[in-house]
Protein backbone atom coordinates (compact mmCIF):
# COMPACT_ATOMS: atom_id res chain seq x y z
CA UNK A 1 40.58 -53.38 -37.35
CA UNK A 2 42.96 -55.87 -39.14
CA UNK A 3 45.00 -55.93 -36.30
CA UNK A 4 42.92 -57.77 -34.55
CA UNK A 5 41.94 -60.44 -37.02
CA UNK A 6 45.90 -61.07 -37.78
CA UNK A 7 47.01 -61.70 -33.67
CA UNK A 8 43.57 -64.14 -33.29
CA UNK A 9 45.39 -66.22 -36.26
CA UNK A 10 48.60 -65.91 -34.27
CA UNK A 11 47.39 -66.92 -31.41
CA UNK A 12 45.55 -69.55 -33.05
CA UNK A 13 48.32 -70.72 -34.26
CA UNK A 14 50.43 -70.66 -31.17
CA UNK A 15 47.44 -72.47 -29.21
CA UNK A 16 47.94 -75.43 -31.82
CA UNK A 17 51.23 -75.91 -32.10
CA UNK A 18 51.62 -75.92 -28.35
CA UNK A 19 49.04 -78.56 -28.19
CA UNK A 20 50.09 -80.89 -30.69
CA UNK A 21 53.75 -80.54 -29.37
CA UNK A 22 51.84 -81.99 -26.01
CA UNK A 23 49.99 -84.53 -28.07
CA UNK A 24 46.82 -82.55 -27.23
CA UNK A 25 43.54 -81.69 -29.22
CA UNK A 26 43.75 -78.39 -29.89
CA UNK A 27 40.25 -78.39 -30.72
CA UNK A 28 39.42 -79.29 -27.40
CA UNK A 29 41.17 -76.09 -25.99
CA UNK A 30 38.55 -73.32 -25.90
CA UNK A 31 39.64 -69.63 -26.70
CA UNK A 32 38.29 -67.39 -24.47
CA UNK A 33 38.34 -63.61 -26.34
CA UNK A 34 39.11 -61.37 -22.66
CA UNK A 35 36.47 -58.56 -24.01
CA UNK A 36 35.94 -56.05 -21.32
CA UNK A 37 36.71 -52.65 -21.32
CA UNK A 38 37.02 -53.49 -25.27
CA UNK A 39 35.22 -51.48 -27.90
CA UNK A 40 32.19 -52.70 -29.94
CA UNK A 41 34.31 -52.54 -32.61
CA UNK A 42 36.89 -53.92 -31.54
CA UNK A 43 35.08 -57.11 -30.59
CA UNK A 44 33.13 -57.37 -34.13
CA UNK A 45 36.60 -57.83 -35.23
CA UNK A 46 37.17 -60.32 -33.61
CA UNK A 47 33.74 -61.82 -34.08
CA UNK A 48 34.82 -61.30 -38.27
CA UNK A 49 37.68 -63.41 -37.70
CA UNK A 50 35.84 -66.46 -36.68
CA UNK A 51 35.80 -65.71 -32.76
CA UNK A 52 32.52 -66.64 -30.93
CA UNK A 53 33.68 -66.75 -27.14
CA UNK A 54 34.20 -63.72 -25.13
CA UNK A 55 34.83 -63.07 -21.40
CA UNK A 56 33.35 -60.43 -19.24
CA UNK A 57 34.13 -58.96 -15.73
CA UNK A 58 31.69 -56.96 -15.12
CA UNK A 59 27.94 -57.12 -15.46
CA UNK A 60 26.85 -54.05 -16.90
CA UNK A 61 29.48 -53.80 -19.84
CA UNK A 62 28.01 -57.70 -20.09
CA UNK A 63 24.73 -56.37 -20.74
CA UNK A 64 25.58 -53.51 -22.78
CA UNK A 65 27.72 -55.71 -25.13
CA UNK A 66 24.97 -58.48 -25.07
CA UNK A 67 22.17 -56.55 -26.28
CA UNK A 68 24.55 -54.88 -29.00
CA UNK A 69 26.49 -57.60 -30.65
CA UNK A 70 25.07 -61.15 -32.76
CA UNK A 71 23.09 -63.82 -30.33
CA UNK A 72 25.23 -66.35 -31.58
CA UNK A 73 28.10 -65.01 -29.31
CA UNK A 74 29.19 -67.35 -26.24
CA UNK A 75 29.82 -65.25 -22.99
CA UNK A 76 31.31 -65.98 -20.43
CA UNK A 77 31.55 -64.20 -16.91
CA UNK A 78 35.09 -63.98 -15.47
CA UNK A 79 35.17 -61.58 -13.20
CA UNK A 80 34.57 -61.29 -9.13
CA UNK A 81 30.32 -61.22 -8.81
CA UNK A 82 28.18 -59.51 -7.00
CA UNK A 83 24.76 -61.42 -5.30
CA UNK A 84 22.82 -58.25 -6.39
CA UNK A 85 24.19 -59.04 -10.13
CA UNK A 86 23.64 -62.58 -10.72
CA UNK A 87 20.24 -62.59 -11.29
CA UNK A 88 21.60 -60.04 -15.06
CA UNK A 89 24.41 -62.11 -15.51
CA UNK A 90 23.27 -65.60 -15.33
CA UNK A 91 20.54 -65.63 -18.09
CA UNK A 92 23.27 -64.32 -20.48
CA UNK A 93 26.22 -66.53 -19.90
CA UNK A 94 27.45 -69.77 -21.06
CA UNK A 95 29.69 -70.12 -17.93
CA UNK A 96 31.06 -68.50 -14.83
CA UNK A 97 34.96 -68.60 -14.16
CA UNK A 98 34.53 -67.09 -11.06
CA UNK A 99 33.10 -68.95 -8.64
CA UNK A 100 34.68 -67.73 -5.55
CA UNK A 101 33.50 -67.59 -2.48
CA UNK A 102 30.65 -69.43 -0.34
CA UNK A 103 28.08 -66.53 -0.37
CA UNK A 104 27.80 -66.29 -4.09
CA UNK A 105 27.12 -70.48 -4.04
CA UNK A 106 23.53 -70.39 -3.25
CA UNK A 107 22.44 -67.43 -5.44
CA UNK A 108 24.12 -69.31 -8.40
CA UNK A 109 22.72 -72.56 -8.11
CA UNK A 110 19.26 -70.69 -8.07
CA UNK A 111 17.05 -70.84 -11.11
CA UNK A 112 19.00 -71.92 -14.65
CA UNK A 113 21.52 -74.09 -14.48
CA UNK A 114 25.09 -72.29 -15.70
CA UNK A 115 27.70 -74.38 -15.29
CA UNK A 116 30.26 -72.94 -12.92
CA UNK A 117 34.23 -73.20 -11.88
CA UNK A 118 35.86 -72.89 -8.95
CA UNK A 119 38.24 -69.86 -8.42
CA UNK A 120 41.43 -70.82 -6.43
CA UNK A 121 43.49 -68.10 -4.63
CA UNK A 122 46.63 -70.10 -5.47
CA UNK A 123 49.48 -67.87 -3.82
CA UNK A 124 47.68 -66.78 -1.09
CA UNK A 125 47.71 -63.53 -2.26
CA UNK A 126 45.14 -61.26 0.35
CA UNK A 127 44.02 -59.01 -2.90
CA UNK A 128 42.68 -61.87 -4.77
CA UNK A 129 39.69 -63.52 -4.18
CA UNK A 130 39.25 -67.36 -4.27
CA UNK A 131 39.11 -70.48 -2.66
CA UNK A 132 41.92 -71.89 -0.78
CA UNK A 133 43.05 -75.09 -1.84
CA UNK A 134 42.15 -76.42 1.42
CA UNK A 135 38.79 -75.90 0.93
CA UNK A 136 37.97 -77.98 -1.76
CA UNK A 137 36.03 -80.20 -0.45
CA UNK A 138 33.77 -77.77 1.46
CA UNK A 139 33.01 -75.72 -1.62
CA UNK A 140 32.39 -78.85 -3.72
CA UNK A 141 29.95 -79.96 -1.12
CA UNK A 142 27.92 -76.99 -0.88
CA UNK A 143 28.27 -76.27 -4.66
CA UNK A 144 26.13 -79.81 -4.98
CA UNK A 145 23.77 -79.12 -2.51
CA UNK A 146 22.75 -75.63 -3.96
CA UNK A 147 22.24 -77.15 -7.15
CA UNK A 148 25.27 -75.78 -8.95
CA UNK A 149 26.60 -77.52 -11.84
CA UNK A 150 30.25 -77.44 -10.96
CA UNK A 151 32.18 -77.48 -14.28
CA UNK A 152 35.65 -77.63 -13.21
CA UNK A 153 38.21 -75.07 -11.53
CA UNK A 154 39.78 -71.06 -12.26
CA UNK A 155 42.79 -69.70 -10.89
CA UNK A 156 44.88 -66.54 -11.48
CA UNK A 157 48.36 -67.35 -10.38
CA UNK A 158 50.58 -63.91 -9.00
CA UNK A 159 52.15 -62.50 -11.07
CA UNK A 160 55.56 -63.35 -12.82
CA UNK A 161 58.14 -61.94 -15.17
CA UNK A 162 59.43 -64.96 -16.14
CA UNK A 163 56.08 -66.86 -17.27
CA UNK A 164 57.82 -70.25 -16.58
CA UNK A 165 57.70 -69.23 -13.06
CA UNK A 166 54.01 -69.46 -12.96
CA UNK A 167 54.38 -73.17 -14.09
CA UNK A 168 53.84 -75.05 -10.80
CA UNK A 169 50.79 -72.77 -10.08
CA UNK A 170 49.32 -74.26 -12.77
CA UNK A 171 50.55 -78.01 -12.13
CA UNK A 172 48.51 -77.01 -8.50
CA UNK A 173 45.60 -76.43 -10.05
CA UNK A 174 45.68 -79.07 -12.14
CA UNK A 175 46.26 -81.45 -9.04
CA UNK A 176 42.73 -79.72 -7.67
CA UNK A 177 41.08 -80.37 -10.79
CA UNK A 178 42.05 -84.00 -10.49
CA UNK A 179 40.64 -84.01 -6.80
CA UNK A 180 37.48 -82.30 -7.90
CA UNK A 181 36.96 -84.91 -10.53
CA UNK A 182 37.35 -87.80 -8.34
CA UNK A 183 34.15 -85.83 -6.76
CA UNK A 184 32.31 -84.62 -9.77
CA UNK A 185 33.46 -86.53 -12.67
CA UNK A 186 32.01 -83.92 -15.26
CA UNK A 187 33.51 -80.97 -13.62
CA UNK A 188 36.79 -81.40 -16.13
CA UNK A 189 37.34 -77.98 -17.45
CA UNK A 190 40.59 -76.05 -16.32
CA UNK A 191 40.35 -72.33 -17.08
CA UNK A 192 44.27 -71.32 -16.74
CA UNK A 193 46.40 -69.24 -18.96
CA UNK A 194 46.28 -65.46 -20.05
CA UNK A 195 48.16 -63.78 -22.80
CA UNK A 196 51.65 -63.95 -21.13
CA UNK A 197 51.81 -67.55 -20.42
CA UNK A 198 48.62 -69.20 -22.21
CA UNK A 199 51.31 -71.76 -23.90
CA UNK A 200 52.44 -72.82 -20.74
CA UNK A 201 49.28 -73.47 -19.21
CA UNK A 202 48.17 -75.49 -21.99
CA UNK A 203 51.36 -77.69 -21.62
CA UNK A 204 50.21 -78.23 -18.31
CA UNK A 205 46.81 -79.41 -19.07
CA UNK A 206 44.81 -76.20 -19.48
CA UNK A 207 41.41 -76.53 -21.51
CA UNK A 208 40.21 -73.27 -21.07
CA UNK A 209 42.73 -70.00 -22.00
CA UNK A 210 42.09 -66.49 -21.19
CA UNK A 211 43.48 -64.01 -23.90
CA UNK A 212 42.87 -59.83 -23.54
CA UNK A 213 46.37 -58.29 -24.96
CA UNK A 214 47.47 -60.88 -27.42
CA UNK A 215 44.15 -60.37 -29.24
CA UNK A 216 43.14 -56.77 -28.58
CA UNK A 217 46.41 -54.99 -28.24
CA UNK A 218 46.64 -52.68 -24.71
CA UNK A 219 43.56 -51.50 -23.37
């Protein structure tokens, strides 16, 4: 699949010139691959290419894939979480994106210690889940005292046509990343950005991208 190895160089190379433009590292701007509902093949592509981080949503693809492809892969878990799944999901990821809601807190922080982000529900949108802004501190607090090693924040912003549009969602969630720092100075990581609008969320301080299409092609 050649395709695949040619748009991970592209957007490679969009990732670092939009970082340098900023005056930015772009080696300190992790790639996330958006596997699921992606083909074995498909992925071992990408893995040929050089690509060693890939994103899940949901557990039992995760474990599928996991027990199928290299050990040296990096997963991580971006998708909403079930309690009942965490105890499959959590010995095989790097990191969850999708921290989300208070029940799922204490199950997390259980056992091994995967570092976490906080999902925000940005727009308010009823369909998504998340956090509320609002509720930063609360999470934060109960994150600590469950033993969760909070790792920074996730949001989804609605969607846009215009992908400038989605700009100060993404200057928001930087702001809450700023606030959770002053909290948790480790928890640094902002995972913002999807194929659409990936360069835009990097200009606005994104260190963690989510890319499906742009890699993969349609699903």
């Amino acid at each position: 699949m050649p395709f695949v190895a040619n748009n991970l160089t592209l957007v490679r190379e969009r990732m670092e010139r939009t970082a340098e433009r900023m005056g930015r590292d772009p080696t300190a701007i992790k790639l996330v691959a958006v596997s699921k509902q992606q083909t074995i093949e498909s992925i071992s592509a990408a893995y040929e290419a050089g690509q060693r981080c890939f994103g899940e949503s949901r557990a039992q693809e995760l474990e599928r894939k996991a027990a199928t492809l290299p050990n040296d892969i990096e997963w991580h878990f971006i998708g909403p979480i079930q309690s009942n799944k965490v105890r499959n999901v959590r010995p095989l990821v790097k990191m969850l994106h999708s921290l989300d809601r208070m029940s799922i807190v204490t199950d997390w922080g259980k056992e091994r210690d995967v570092p976490a982000l906080l999902q925000f529900r940005l727009g308010g949108e009823p369909t998504k889940a998340g956090f509320e802004p609002e509720e930063l501190a609360d999470a934060t607090e109960l994150c600590l005292a469950a033993g969760v090693s909070l790792a920074g924040v996730m949001s989804i912003p609605p969607p846009a046509v215009d992908p400038e549009s989605v700009r100060p969602w993404f200057r928001m969630l930087r702001e809450i990343s700023e606030n959770l720092a002053d909290a948790v100075p480790s928890a640094t990581v902002i995972s913002m950005g999807m194929s659409h609008d990936f360069e835009i969320a990097i200009e606005e301080g994104a260190s963690a991208i989510r890319v499906g299409s742009a890699i993969f092609g349609s699903r």
